[in-house]
Protein backbone atom coordinates (compact mmCIF):
# COMPACT_ATOMS: atom_id res chain seq x y z
CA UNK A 1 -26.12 -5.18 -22.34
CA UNK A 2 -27.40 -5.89 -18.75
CA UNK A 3 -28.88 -2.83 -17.01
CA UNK A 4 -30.01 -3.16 -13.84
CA UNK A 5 -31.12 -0.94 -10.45
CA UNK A 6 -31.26 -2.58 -7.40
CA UNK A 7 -31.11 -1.46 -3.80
CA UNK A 8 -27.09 -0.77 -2.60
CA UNK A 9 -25.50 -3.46 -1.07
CA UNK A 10 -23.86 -1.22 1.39
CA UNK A 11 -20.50 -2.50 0.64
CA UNK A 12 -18.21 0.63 -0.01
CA UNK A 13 -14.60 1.05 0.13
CA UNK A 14 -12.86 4.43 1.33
CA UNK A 15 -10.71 5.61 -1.44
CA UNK A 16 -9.42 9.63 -1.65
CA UNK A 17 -11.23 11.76 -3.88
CA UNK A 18 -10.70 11.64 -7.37
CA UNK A 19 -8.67 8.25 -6.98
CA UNK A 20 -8.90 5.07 -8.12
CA UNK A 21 -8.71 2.04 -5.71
CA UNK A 22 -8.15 -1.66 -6.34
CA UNK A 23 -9.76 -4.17 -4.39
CA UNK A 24 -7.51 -6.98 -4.46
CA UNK A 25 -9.95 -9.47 -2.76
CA UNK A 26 -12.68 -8.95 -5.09
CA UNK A 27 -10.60 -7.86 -8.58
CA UNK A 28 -12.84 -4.71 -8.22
CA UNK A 29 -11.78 -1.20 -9.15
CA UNK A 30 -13.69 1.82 -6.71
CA UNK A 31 -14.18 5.47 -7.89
CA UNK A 32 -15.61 7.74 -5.71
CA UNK A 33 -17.61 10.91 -7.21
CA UNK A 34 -19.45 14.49 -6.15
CA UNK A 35 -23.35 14.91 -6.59
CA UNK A 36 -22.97 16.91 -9.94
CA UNK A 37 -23.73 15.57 -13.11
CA UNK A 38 -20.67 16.45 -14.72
CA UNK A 39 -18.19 14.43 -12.31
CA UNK A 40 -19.93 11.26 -12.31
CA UNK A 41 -19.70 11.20 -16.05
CA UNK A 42 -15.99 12.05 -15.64
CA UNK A 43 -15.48 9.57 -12.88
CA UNK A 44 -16.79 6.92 -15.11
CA UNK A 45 -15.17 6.68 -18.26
CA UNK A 46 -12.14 8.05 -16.41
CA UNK A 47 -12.32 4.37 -13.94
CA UNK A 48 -13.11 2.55 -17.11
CA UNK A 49 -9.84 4.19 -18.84
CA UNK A 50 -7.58 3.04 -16.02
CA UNK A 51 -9.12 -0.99 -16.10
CA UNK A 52 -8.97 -0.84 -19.39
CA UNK A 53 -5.59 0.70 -19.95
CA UNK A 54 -7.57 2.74 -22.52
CA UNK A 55 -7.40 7.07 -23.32
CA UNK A 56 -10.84 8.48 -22.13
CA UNK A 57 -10.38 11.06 -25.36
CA UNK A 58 -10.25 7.58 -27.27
CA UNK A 59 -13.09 5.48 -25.68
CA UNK A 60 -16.60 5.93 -27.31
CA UNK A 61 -19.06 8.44 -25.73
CA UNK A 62 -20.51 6.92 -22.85
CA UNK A 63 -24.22 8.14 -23.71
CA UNK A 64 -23.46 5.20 -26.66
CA UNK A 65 -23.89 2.72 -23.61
CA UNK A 66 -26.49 4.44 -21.13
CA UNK A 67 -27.96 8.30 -20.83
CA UNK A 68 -25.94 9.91 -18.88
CA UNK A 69 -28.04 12.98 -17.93
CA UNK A 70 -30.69 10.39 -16.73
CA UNK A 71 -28.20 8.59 -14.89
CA UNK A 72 -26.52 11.43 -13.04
CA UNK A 73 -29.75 12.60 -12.15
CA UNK A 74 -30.89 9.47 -10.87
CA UNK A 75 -27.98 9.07 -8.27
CA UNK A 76 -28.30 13.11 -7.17
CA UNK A 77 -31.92 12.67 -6.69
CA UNK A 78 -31.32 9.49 -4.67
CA UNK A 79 -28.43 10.72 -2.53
CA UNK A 80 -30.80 9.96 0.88
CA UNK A 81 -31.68 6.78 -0.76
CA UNK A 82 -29.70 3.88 -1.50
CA UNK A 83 -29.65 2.69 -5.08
CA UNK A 84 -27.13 1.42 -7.61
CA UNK A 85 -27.21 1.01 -11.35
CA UNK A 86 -25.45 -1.58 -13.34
CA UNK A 87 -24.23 -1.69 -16.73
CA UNK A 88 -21.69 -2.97 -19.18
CA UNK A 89 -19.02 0.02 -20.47
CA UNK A 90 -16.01 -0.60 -22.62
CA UNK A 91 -16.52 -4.46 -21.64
CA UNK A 92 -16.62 -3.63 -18.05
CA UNK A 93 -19.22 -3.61 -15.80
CA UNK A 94 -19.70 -0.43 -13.97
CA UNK A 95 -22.14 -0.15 -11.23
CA UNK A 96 -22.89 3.20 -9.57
CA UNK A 97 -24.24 4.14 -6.52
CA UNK A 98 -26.08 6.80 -5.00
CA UNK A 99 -23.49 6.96 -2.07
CA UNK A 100 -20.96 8.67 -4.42
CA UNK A 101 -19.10 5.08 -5.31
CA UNK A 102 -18.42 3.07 -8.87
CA UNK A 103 -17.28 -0.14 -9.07
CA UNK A 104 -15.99 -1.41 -12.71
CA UNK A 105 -15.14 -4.96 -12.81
CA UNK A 106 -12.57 -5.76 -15.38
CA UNK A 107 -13.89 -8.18 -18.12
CA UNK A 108 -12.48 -11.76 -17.55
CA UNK A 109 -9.84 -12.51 -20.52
């Protein structure tokens, strides 16, 4: 597993709340979540579920991967600062930022 935090690219995409986009150009899947704890969690393993075709009841817990409290309070704490953290989920990899975005790339098959 590759974690990493690195300043935000900048590059977001405008998707509704509580969607999930597609990025054709880039294969890329975008979430977009609130600055609570609870909904980033939830936005997560929810964007992972739709790559994956997978249940999120099903999937393992996501604090098997990465610590979720620390993580949610990370981005809420950085919301005037830009930051994003990567790591591999469900054999995506999910990076979120403290704009309110995820990106999961799909694992190549």
């Amino acid at each position: 597993m590759t974690d990493t935090a690195h300043p935000d690219s900048g590059s977001s995409h405008s998707f509704g709340e509580d969607s999930i986009g597609y990025d054709p150009t880039t294969g890329t899947f975008h979430a977009r979540f609130d600055a609570d704890s609870k909904t980033i969690v939830v936005t997560i393993v929810e964007a992972v579920g739709t790559v994956t075709n997978c249940d999120p009841l099903t999937m393992p817990p996501l604090f098997e991967t990465i610590d979720p409290e620390a993580l949610a309070d990370l981005m809420i704490s950085t919301r005037d600062t830009s930051i994003e953290v990567t790591f591999s989920y469900e054999g995506c990899r999910v990076t979120v930022s403290s704009h309110g975005t995820i990106v999961v790339e799909p694992h190549e098959e």
